[in-house]
C-alpha atoms as a PDB file:
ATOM      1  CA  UNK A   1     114.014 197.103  -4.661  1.00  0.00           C
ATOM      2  CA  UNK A   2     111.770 195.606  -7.408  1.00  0.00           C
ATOM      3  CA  UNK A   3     109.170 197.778  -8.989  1.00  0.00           C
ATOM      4  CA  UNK A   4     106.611 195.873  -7.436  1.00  0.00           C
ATOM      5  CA  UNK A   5     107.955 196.846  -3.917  1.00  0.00           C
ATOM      6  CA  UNK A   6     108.272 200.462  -4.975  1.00  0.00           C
ATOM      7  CA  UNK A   7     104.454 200.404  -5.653  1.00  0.00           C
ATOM      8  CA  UNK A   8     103.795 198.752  -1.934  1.00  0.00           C
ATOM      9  CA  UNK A   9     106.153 202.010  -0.694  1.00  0.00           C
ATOM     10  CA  UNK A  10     103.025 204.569  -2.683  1.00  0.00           C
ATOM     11  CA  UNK A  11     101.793 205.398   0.912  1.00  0.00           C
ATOM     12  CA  UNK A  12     104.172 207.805   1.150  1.00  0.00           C
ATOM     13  CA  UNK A  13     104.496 208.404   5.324  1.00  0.00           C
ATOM     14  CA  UNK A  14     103.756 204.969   6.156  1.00  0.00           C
ATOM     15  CA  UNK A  15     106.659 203.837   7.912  1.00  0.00           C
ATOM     16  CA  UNK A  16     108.825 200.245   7.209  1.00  0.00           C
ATOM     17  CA  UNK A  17     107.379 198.717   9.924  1.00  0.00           C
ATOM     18  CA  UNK A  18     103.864 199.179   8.775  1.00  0.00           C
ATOM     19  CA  UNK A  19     104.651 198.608   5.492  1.00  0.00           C
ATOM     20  CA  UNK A  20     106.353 195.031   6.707  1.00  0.00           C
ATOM     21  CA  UNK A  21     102.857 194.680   8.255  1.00  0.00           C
ATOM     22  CA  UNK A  22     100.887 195.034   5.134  1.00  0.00           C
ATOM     23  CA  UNK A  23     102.998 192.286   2.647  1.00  0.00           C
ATOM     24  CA  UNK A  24     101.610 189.137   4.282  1.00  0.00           C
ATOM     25  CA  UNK A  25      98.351 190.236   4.488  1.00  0.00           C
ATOM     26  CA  UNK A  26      98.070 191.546   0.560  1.00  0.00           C
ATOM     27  CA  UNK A  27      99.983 188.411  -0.289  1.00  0.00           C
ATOM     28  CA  UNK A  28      97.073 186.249   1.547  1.00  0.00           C
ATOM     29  CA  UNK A  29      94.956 188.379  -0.335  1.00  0.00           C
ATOM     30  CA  UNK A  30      96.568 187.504  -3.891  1.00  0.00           C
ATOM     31  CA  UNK A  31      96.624 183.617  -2.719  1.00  0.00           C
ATOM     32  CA  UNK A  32      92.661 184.139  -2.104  1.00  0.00           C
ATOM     33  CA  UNK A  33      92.157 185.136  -5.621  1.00  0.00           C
ATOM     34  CA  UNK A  34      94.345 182.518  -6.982  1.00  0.00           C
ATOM     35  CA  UNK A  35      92.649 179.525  -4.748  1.00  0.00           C
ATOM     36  CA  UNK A  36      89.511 181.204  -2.780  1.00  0.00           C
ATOM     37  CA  UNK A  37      88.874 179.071   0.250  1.00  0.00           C
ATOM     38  CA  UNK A  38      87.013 179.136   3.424  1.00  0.00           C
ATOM     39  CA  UNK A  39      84.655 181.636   4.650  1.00  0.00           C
ATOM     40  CA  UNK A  40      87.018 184.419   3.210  1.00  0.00           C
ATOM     41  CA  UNK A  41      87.078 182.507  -0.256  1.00  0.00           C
ATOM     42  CA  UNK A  42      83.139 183.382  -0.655  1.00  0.00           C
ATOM     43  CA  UNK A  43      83.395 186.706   0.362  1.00  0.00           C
ATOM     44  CA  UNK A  44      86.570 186.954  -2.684  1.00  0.00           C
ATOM     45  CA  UNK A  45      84.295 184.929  -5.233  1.00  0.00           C
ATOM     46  CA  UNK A  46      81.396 187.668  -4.571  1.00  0.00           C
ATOM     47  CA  UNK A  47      84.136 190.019  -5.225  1.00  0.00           C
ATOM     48  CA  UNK A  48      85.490 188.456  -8.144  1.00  0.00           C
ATOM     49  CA  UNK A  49      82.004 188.427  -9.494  1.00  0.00           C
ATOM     50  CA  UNK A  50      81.666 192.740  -9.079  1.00  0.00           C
ATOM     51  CA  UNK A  51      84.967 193.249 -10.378  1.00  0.00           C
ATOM     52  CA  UNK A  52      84.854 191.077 -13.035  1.00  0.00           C
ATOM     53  CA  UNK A  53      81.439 191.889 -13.927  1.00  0.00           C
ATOM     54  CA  UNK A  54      82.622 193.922 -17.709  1.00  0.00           C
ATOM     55  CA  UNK A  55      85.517 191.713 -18.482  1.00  0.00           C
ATOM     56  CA  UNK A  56      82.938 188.694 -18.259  1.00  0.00           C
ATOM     57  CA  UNK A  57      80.187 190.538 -20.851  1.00  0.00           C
ATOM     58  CA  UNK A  58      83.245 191.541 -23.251  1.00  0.00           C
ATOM     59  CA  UNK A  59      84.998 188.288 -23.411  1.00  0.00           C
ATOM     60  CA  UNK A  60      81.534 186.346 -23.630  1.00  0.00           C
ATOM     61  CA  UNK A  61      80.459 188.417 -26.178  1.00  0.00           C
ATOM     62  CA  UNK A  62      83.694 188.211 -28.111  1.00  0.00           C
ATOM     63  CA  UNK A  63      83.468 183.779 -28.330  1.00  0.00           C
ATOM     64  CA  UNK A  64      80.785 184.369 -31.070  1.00  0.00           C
ATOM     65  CA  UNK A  65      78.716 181.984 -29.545  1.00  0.00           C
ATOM     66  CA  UNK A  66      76.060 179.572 -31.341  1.00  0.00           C
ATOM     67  CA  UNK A  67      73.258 177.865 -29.694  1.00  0.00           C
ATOM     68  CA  UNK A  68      74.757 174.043 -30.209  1.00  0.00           C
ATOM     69  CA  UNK A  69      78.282 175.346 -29.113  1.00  0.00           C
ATOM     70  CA  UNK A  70      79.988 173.235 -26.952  1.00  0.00           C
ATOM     71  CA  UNK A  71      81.766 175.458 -24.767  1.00  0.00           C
ATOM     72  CA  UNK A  72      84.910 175.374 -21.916  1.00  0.00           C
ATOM     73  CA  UNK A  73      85.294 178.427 -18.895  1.00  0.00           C
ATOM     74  CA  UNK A  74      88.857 177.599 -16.607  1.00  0.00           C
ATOM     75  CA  UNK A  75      88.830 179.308 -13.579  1.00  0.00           C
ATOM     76  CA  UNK A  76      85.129 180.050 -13.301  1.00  0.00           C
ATOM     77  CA  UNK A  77      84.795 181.318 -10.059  1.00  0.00           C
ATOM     78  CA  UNK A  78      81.315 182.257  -9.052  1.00  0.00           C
ATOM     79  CA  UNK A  79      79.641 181.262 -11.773  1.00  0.00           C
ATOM     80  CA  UNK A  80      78.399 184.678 -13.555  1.00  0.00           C
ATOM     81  CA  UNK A  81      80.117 184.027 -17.100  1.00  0.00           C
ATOM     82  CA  UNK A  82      78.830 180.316 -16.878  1.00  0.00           C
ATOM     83  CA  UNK A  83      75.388 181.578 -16.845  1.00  0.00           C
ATOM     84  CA  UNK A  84      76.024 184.016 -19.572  1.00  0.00           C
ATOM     85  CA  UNK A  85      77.246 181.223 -21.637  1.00  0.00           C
ATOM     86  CA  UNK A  86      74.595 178.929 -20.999  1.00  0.00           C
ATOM     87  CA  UNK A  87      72.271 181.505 -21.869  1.00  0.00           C
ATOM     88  CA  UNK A  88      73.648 181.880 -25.197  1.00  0.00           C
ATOM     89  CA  UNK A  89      74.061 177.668 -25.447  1.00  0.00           C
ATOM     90  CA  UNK A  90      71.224 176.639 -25.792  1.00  0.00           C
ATOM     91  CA  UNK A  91      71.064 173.766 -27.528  1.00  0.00           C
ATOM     92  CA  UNK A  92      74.497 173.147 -26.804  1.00  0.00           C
ATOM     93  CA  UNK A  93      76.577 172.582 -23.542  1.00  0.00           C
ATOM     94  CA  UNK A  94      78.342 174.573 -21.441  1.00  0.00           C
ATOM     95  CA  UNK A  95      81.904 173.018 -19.190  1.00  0.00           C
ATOM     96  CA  UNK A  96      83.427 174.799 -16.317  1.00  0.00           C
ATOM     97  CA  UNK A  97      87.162 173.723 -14.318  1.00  0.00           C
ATOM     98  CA  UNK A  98      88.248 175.621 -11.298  1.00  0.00           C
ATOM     99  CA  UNK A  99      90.940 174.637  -8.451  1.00  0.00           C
ATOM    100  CA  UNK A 100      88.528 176.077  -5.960  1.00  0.00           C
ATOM    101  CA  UNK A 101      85.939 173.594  -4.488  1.00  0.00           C
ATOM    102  CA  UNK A 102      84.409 176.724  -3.087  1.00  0.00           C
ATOM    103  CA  UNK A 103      84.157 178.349  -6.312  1.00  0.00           C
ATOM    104  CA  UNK A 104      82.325 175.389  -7.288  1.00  0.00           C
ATOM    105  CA  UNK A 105      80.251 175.496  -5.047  1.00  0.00           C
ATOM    106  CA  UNK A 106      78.855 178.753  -5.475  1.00  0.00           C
ATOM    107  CA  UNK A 107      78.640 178.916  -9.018  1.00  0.00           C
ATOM    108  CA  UNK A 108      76.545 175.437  -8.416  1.00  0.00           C
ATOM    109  CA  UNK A 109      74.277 177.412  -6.592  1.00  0.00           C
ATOM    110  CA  UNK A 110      73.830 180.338  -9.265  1.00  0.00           C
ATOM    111  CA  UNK A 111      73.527 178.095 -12.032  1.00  0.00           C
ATOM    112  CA  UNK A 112      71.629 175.148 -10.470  1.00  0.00           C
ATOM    113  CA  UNK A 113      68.664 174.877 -12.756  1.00  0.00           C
ATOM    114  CA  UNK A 114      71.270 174.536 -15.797  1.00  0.00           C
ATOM    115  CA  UNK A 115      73.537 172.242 -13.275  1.00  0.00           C
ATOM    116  CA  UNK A 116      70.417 169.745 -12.699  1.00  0.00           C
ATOM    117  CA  UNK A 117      69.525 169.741 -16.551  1.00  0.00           C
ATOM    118  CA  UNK A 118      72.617 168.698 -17.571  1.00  0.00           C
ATOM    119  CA  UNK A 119      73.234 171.697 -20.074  1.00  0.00           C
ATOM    120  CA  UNK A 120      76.131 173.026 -17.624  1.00  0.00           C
ATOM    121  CA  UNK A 121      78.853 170.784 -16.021  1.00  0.00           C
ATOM    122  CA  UNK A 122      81.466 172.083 -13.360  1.00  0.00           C
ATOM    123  CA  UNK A 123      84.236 170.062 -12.155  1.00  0.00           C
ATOM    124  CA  UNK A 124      87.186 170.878  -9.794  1.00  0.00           C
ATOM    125  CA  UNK A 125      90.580 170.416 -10.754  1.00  0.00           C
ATOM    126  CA  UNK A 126      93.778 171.312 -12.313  1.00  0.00           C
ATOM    127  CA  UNK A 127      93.911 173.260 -15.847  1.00  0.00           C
ATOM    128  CA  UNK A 128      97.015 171.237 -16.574  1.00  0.00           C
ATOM    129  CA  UNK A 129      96.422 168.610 -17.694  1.00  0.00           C
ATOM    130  CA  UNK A 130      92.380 168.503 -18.234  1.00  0.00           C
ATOM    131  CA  UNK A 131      90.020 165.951 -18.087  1.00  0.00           C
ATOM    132  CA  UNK A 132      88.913 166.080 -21.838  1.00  0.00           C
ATOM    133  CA  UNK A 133      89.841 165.021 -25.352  1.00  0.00           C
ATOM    134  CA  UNK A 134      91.495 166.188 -27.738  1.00  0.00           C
ATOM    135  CA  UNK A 135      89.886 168.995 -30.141  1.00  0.00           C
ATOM    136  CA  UNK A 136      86.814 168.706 -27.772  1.00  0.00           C
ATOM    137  CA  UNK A 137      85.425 172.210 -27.655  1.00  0.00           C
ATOM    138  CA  UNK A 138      84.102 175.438 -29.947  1.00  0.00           C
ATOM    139  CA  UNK A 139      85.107 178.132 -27.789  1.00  0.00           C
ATOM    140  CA  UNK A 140      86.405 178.421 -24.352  1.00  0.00           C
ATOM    141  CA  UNK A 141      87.232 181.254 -21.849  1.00  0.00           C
ATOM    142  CA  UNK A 142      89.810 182.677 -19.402  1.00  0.00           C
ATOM    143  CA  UNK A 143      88.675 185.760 -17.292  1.00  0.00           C
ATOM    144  CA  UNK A 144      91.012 187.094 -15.228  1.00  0.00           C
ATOM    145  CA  UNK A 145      92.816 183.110 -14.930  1.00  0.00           C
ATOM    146  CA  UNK A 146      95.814 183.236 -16.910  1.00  0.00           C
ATOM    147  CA  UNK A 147      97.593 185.282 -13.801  1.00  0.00           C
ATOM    148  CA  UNK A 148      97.843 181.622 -12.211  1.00  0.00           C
ATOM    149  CA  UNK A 149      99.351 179.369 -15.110  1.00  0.00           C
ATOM    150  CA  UNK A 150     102.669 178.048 -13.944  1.00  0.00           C
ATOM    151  CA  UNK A 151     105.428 179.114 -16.116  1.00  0.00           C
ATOM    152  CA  UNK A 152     105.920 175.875 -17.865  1.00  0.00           C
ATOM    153  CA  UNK A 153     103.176 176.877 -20.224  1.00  0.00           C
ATOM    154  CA  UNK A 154     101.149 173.749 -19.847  1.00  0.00           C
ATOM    155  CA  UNK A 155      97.904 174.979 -18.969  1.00  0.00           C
ATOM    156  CA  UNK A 156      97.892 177.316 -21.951  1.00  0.00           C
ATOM    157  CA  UNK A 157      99.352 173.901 -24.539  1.00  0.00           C
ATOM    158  CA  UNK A 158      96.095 171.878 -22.804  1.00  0.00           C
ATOM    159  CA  UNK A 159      93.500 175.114 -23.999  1.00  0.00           C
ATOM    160  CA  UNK A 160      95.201 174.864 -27.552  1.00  0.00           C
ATOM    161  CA  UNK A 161      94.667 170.573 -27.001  1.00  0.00           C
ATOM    162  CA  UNK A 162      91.125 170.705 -26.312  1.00  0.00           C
ATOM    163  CA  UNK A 163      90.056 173.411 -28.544  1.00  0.00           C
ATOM    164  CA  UNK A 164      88.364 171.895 -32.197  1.00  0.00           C
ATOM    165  CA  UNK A 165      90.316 173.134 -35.263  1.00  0.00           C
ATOM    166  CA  UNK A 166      88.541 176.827 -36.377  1.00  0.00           C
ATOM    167  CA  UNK A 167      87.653 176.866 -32.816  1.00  0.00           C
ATOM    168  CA  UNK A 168      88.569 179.710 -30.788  1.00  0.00           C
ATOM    169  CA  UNK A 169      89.955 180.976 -27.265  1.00  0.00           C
ATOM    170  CA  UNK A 170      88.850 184.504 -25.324  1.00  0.00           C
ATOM    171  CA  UNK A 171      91.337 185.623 -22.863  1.00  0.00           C
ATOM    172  CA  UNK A 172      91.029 188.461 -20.520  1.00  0.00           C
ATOM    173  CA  UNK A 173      93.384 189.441 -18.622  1.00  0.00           C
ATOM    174  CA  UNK A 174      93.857 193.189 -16.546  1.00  0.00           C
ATOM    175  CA  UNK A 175      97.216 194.517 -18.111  1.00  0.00           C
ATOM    176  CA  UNK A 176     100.374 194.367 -16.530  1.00  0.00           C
ATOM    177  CA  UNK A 177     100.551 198.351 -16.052  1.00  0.00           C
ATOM    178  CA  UNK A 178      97.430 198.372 -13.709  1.00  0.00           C
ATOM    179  CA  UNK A 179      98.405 195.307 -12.092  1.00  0.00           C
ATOM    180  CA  UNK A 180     101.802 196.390 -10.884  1.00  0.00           C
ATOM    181  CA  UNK A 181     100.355 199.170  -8.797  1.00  0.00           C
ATOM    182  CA  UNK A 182      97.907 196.690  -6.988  1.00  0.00           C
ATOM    183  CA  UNK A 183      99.978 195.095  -4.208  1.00  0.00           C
ATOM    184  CA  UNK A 184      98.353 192.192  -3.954  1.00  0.00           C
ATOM    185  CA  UNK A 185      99.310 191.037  -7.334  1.00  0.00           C
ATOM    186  CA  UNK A 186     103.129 190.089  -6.169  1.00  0.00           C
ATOM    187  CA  UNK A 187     104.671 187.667  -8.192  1.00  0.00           C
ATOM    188  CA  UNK A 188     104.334 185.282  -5.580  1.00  0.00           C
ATOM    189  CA  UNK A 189     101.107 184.709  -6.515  1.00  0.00           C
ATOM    190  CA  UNK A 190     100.700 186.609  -9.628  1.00  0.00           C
ATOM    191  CA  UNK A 191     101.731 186.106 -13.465  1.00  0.00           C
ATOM    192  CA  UNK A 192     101.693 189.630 -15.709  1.00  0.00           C
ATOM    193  CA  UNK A 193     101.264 190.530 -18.991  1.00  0.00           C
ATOM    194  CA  UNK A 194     101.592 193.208 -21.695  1.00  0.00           C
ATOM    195  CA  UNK A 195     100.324 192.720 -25.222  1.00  0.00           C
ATOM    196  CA  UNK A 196     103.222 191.400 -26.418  1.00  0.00           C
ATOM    197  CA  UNK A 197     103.537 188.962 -23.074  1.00  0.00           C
ATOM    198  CA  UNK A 198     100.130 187.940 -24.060  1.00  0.00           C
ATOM    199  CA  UNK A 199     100.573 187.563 -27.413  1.00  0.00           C
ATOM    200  CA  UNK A 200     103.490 185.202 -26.498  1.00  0.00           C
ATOM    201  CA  UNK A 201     101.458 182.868 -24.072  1.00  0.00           C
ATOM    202  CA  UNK A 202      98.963 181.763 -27.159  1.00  0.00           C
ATOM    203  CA  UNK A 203     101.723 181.627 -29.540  1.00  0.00           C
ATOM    204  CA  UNK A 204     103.776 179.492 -26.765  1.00  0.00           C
ATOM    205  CA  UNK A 205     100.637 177.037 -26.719  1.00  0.00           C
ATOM    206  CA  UNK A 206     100.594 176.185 -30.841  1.00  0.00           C
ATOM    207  CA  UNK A 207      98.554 179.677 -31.810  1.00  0.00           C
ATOM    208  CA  UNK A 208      99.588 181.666 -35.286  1.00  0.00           C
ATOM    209  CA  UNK A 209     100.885 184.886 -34.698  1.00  0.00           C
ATOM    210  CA  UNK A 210      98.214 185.553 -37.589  1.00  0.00           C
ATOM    211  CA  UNK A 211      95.755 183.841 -36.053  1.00  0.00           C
ATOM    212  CA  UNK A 212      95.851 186.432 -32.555  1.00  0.00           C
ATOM    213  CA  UNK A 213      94.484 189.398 -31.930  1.00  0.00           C
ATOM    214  CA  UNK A 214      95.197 191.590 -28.618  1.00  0.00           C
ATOM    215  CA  UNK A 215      92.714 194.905 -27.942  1.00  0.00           C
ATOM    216  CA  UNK A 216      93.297 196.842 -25.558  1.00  0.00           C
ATOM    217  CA  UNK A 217      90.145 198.257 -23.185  1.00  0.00           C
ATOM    218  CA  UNK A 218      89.839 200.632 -20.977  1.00  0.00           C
ATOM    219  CA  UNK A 219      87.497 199.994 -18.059  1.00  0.00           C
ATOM    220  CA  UNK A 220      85.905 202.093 -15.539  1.00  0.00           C
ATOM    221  CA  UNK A 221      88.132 203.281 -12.321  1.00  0.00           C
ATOM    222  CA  UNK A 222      91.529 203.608 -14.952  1.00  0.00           C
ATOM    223  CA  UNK A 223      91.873 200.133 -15.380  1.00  0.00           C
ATOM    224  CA  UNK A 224      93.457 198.853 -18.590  1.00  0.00           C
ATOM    225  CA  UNK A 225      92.559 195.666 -19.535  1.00  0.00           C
ATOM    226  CA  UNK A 226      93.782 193.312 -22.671  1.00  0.00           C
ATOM    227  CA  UNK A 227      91.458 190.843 -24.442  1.00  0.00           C
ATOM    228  CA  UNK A 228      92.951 188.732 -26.563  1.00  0.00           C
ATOM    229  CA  UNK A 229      91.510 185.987 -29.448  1.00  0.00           C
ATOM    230  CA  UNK A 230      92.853 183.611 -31.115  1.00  0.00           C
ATOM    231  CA  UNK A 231      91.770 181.131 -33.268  1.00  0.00           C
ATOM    232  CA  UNK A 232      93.127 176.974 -33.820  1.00  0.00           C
ATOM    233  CA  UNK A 233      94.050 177.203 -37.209  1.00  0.00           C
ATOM    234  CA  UNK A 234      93.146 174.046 -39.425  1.00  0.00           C
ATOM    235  CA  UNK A 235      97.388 174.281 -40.802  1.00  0.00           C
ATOM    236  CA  UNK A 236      98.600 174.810 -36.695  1.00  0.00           C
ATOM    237  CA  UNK A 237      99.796 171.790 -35.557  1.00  0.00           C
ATOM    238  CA  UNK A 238      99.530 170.326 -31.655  1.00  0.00           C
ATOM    239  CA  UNK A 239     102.116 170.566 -28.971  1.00  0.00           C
ATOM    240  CA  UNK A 240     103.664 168.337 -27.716  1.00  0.00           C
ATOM    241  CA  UNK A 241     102.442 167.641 -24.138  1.00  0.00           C
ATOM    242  CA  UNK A 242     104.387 165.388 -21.652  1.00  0.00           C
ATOM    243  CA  UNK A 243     101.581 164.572 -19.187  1.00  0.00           C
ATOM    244  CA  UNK A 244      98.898 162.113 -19.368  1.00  0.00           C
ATOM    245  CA  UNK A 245      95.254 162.948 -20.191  1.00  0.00           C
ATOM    246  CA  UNK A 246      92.415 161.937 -18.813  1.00  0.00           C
ATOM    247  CA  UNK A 247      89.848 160.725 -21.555  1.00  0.00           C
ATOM    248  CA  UNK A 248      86.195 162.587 -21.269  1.00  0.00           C
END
């Protein structure tokens, strides 16, 4: 038995059967987060945006923002950290990616006004590769996305890509010590990380070990959370990357 399925055995009297019951449904659960759809995918994006309400003000206000920042969120999902960006932005613009059309959707609807102006642009898609130059943005942001990077470490190699030399990543991701204990976050669905395991996903992408820095938070309800920085340092070098780009 993994250690994941000794935390999905914490109900103590529940019995096998039950227990059998409950896997599918927290593994739907854990697919919802990682590609919300249908009418349950907006009731997860509203969710998302509770939960995910403190990670989005820390990592936002850790990018350092500047008015004519031009500025990248992957895996937006309803839209909350896009508006805080484009508040910041404003002479600037702000881009959003997410695999969910219905994530798109709604965080259409909460940033319209930006949306029809042009200052914000959301597009769905893949994070690997993206639809953008090379060395096209200031800062750009991962909240709670990084779970869903496939192993190859592409998606993390097309941030470092598309990030301007001095320019700089915020990653936040809940650590892998609160994560384990939430069933739905099976590795089926879900990537984890410790500092160290975070430290090696920017480093993995073209980042300086001297260049990251991982702090550990602790958020209300006992959760632990990591946010890590890095910066593209103007001596780092770009990876290598195997798949085409799409010019923007």
């Amino acid at each position: 038995m993994t250690d994941h399925e000794k935390h999905l055995t914490r109900d103590g009297g529940a019995s096998p059967r039950f227990r059998g019951l409950l896997r599918p449904l927290w593994h739907a659960l854990g697919a919802q987060l990682q590609y919300p759809s249908g009418i349950v995918g907006s009731l997860v994006g509203w969710f998302m945006a509770v939960v995910n309400d403190e990670p989005n003000r820390l990592a936002v206000g850790a990018l350092e923002l500047e008015p004519a920042d031009r500025v990248l969120e992957l895996g937006f999902g309803p839209g909350r950290g896009i508006r805080a960006i484009a508040a910041r932005v404003t002479d600037g613009q702000v881009f959003g990616i997410d695999q969910s059309e219905r994530m798109v959707r709604q965080a259409t609807n909460i940033n319209q006004a930006a949306v029809t102006k042009g200052r914000v642009v959301l597009l769905q898609g893949p994070f690997s590769p993206l639809p953008w130059i090379d060395f096209t943005f200031n800062e750009i942001l991962l909240v709670n996305v990084a779970y869903f990077f496939n192993p190859d470490g592409q998606a993390m190699a097309e941030v470092y890509r598309v990030l301007k030399l001095r320019g700089r990543v915020v990653v936040y991701v809940t650590s892998r010590e609160t994560m384990s204990r939430w069933p739905f976050s099976g590795p089926e669905t879900h990537r984890l990380y410790d500092r160290d395991e975070l430290s090696d996903l920017l480093q993995a992408a073209g980042f300086r070990a001297a260049d990251i820095e991982i702090q550990d938070l602790q958020l209300p309800l006992g959760i632990k959370g990591l946010l890590g920085k890095a910066i593209k340092s103007s001596s780092a070098t770009l990876k290598p990357i195997t798949s085409s780009k799409a010019g923007g």
